[in-house]
N, C-alpha and C. Protein backbone atom coordinates (compact mmCIF):
# COMPACT_ATOMS: atom_id res chain seq x y z
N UNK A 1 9.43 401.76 48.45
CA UNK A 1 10.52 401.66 49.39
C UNK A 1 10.12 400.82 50.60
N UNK A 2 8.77 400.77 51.25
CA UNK A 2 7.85 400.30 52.44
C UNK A 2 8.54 398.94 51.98
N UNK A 3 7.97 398.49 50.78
CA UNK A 3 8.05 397.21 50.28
C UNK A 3 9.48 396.34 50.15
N UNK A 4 9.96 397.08 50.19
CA UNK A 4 11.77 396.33 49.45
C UNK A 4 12.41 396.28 50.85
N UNK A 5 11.75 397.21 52.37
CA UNK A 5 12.24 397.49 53.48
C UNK A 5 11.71 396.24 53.82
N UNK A 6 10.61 395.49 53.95
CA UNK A 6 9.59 394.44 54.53
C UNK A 6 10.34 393.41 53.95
N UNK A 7 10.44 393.02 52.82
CA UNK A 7 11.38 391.89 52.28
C UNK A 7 12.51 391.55 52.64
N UNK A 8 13.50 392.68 52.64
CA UNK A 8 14.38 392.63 53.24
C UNK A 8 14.56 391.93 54.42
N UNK A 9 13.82 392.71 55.88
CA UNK A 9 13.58 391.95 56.89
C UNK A 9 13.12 390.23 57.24
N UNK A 10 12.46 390.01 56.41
CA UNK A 10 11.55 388.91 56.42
C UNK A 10 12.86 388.34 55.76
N UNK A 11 13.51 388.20 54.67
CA UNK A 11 14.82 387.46 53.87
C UNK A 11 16.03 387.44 55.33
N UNK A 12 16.01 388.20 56.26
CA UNK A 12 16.82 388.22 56.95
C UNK A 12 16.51 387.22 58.24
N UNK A 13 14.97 387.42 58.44
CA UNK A 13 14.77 386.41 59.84
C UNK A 13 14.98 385.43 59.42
N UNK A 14 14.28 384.86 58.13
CA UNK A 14 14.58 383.31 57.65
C UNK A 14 15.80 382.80 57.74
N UNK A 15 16.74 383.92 56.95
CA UNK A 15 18.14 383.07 56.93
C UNK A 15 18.61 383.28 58.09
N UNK A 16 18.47 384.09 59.40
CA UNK A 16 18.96 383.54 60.83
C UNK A 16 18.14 382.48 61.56
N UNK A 17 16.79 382.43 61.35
CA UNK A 17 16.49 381.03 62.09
C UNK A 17 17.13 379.88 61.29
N UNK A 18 17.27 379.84 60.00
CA UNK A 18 17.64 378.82 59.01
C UNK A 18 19.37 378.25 59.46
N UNK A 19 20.04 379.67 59.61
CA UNK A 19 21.08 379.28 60.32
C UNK A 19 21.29 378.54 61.29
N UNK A 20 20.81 379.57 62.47
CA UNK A 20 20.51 378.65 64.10
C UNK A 20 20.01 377.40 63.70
N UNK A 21 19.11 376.72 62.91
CA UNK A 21 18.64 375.27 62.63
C UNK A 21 19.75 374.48 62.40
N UNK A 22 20.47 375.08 61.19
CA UNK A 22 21.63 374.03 60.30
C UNK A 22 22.30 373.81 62.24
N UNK A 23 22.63 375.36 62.36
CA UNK A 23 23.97 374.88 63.91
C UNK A 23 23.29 373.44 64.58
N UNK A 24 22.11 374.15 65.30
CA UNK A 24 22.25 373.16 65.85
C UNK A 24 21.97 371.55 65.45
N UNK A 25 21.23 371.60 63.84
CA UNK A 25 21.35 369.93 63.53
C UNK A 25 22.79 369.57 63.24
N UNK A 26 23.53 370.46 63.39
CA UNK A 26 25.33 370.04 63.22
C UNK A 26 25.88 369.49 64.60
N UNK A 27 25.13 370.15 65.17
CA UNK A 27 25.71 369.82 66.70
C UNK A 27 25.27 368.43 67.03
N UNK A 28 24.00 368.18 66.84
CA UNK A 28 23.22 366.47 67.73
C UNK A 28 24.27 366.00 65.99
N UNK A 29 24.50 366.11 65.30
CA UNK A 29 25.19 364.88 64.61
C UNK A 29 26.23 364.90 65.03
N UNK A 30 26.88 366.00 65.59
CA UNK A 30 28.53 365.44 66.16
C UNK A 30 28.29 364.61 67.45
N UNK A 31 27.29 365.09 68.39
CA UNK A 31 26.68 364.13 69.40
C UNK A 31 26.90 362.71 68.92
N UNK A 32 25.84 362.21 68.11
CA UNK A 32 25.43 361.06 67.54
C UNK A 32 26.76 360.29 67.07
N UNK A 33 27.58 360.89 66.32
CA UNK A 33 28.88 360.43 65.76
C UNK A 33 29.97 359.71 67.47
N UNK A 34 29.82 360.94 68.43
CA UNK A 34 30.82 360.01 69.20
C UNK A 34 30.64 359.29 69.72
N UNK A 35 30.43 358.54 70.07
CA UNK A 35 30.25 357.35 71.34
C UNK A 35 30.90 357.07 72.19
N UNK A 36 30.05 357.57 73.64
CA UNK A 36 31.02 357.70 74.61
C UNK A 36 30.94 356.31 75.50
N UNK A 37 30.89 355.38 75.23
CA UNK A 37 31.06 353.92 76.09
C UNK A 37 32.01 353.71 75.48
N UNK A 38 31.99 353.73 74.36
CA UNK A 38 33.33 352.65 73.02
C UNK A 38 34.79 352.69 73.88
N UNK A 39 35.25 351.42 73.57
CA UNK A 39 36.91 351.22 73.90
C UNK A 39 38.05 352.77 72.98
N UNK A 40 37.52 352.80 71.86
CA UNK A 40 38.33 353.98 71.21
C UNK A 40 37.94 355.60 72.21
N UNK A 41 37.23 355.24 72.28
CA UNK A 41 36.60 357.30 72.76
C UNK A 41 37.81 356.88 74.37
N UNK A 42 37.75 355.90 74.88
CA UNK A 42 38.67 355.39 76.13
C UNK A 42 40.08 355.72 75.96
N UNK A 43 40.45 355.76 74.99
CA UNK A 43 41.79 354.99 74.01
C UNK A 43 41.91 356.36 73.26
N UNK A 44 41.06 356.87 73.04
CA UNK A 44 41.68 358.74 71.87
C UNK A 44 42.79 359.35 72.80
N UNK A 45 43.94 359.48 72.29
CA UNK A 45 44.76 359.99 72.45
C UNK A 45 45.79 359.76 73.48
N UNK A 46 45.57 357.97 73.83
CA UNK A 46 46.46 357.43 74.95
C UNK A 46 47.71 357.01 74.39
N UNK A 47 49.13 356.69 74.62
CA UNK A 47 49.92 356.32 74.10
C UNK A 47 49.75 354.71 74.23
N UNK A 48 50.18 354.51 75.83
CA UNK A 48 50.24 353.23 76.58
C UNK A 48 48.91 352.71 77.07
N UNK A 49 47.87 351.48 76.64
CA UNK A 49 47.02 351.20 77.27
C UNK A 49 47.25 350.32 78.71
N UNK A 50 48.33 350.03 79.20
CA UNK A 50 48.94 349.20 79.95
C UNK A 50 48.67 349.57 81.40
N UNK A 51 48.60 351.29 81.43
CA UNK A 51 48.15 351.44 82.85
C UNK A 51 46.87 350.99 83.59
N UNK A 52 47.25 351.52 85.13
CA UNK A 52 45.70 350.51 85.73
C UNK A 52 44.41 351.37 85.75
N UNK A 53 45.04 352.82 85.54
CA UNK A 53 43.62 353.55 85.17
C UNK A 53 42.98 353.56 83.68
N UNK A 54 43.65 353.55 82.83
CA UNK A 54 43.20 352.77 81.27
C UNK A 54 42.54 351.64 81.62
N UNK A 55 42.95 350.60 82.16
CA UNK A 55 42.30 349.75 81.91
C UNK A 55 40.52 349.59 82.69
N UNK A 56 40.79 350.12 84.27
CA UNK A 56 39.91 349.98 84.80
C UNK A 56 38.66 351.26 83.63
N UNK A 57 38.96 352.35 83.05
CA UNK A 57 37.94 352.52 81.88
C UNK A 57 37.64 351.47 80.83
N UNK A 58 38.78 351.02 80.50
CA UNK A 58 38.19 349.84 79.44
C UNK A 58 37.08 348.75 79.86
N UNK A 59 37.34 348.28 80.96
CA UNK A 59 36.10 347.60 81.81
C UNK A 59 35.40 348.34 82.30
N UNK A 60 34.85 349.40 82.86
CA UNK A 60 33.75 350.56 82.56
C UNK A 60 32.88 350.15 81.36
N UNK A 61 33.87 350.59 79.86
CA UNK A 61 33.16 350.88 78.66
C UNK A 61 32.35 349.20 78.50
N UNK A 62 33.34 348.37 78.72
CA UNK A 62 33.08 347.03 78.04
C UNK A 62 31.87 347.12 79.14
N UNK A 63 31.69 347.04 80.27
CA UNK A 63 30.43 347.04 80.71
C UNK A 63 28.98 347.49 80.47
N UNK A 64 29.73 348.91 80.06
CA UNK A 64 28.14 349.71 79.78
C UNK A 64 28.42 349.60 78.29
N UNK A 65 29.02 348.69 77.06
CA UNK A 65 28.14 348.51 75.98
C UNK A 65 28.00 347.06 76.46
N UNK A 66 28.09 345.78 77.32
CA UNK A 66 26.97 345.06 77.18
C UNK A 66 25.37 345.01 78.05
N UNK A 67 25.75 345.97 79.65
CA UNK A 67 24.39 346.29 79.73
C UNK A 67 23.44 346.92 78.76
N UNK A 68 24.05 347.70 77.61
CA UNK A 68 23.53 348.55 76.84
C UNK A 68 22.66 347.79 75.60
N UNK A 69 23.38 346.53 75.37
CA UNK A 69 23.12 344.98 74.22
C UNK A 69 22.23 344.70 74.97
N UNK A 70 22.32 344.19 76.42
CA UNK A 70 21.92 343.00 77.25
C UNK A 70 19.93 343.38 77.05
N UNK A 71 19.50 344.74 77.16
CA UNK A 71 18.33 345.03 76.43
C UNK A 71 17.77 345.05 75.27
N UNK A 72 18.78 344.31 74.10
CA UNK A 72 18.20 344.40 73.30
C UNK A 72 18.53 342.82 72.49
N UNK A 73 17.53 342.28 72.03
CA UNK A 73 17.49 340.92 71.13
C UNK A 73 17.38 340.87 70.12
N UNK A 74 18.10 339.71 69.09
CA UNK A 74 17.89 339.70 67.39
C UNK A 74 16.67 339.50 67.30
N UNK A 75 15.86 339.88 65.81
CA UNK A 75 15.19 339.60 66.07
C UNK A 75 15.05 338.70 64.83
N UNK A 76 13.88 337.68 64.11
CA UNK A 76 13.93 336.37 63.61
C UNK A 76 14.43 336.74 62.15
N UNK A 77 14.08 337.91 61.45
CA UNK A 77 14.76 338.68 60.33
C UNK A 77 15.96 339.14 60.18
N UNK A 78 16.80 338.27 59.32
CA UNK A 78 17.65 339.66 58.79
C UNK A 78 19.00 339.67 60.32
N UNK A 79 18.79 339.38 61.27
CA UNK A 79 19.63 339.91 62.63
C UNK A 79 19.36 340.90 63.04
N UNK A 80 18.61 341.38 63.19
CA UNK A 80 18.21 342.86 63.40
C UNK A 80 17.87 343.19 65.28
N UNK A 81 18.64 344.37 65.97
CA UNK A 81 18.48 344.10 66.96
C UNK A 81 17.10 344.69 67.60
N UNK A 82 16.44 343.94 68.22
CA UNK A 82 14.94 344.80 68.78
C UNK A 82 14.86 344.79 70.42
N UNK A 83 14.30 345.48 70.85
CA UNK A 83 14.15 345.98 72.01
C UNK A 83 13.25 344.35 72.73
N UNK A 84 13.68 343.78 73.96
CA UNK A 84 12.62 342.81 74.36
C UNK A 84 11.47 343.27 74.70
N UNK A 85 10.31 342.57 74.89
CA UNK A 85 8.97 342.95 75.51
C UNK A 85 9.39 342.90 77.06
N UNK A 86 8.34 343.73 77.46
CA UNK A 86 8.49 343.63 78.92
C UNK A 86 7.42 342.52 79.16
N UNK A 87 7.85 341.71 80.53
CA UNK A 87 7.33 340.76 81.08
C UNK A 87 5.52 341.20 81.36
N UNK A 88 4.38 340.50 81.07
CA UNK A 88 3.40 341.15 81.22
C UNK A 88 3.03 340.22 82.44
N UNK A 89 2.30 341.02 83.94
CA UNK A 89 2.01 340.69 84.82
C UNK A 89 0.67 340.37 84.73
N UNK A 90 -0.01 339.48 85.41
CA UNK A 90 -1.55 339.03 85.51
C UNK A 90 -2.52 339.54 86.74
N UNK A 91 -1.34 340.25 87.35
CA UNK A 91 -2.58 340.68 88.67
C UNK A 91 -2.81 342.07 89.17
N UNK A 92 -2.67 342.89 87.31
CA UNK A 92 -2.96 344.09 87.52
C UNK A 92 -4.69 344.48 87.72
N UNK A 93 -5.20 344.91 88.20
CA UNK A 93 -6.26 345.48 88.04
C UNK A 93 -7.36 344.51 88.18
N UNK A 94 -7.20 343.10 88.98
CA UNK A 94 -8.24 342.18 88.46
C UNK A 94 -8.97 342.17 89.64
N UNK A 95 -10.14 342.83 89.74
CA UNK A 95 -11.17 342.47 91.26
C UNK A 95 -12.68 342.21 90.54
């Protein structure tokens, strides 16, 4: 009986941490899925984009996805986008 009581328990923690895991890798993928710069996430559920507060978000978004590009370069493969190098300075540390 000791025995079938111990299993029990142990079958039970697993499948609640196992749970809590799935939740929250459900959660960072709904994260990941929205994108909150995009013209649409701006635009979910507007009728008229014509007003001046729509728009002044649409230039918001359009801004922060090309500062968001503006860090990153093709690279000679394929188009692929890569992060630039940072500029390397010459007068670190030289005495």
């Amino acid at each position: 009986m000791r025995n079938l009581t111990s299993i029990t328990q142990k079958f039970q923690t697993r499948n609640s941490i196992t749970t809590k895991e799935n939740e929250d890798l459900r959660d960072e993928m709904a994260k990941r899925k929205e994108n909150m710069s995009a013209k649409r996430h701006v635009l979910k559920g507007q009728i008229s984009i014509c007003s001046e507060e729509n728009m002044q978000k649409l230039e918001a978004a359009e801004a922060a996805t090309k500062k968001r590009k503006a860090g990153q370069g093709l690279s000679k493969r394929g188009g692929k986008r890569q992060k630039q190098a940072q500029p390397h300075t010459a007068d670190t540390n030289e005495a």
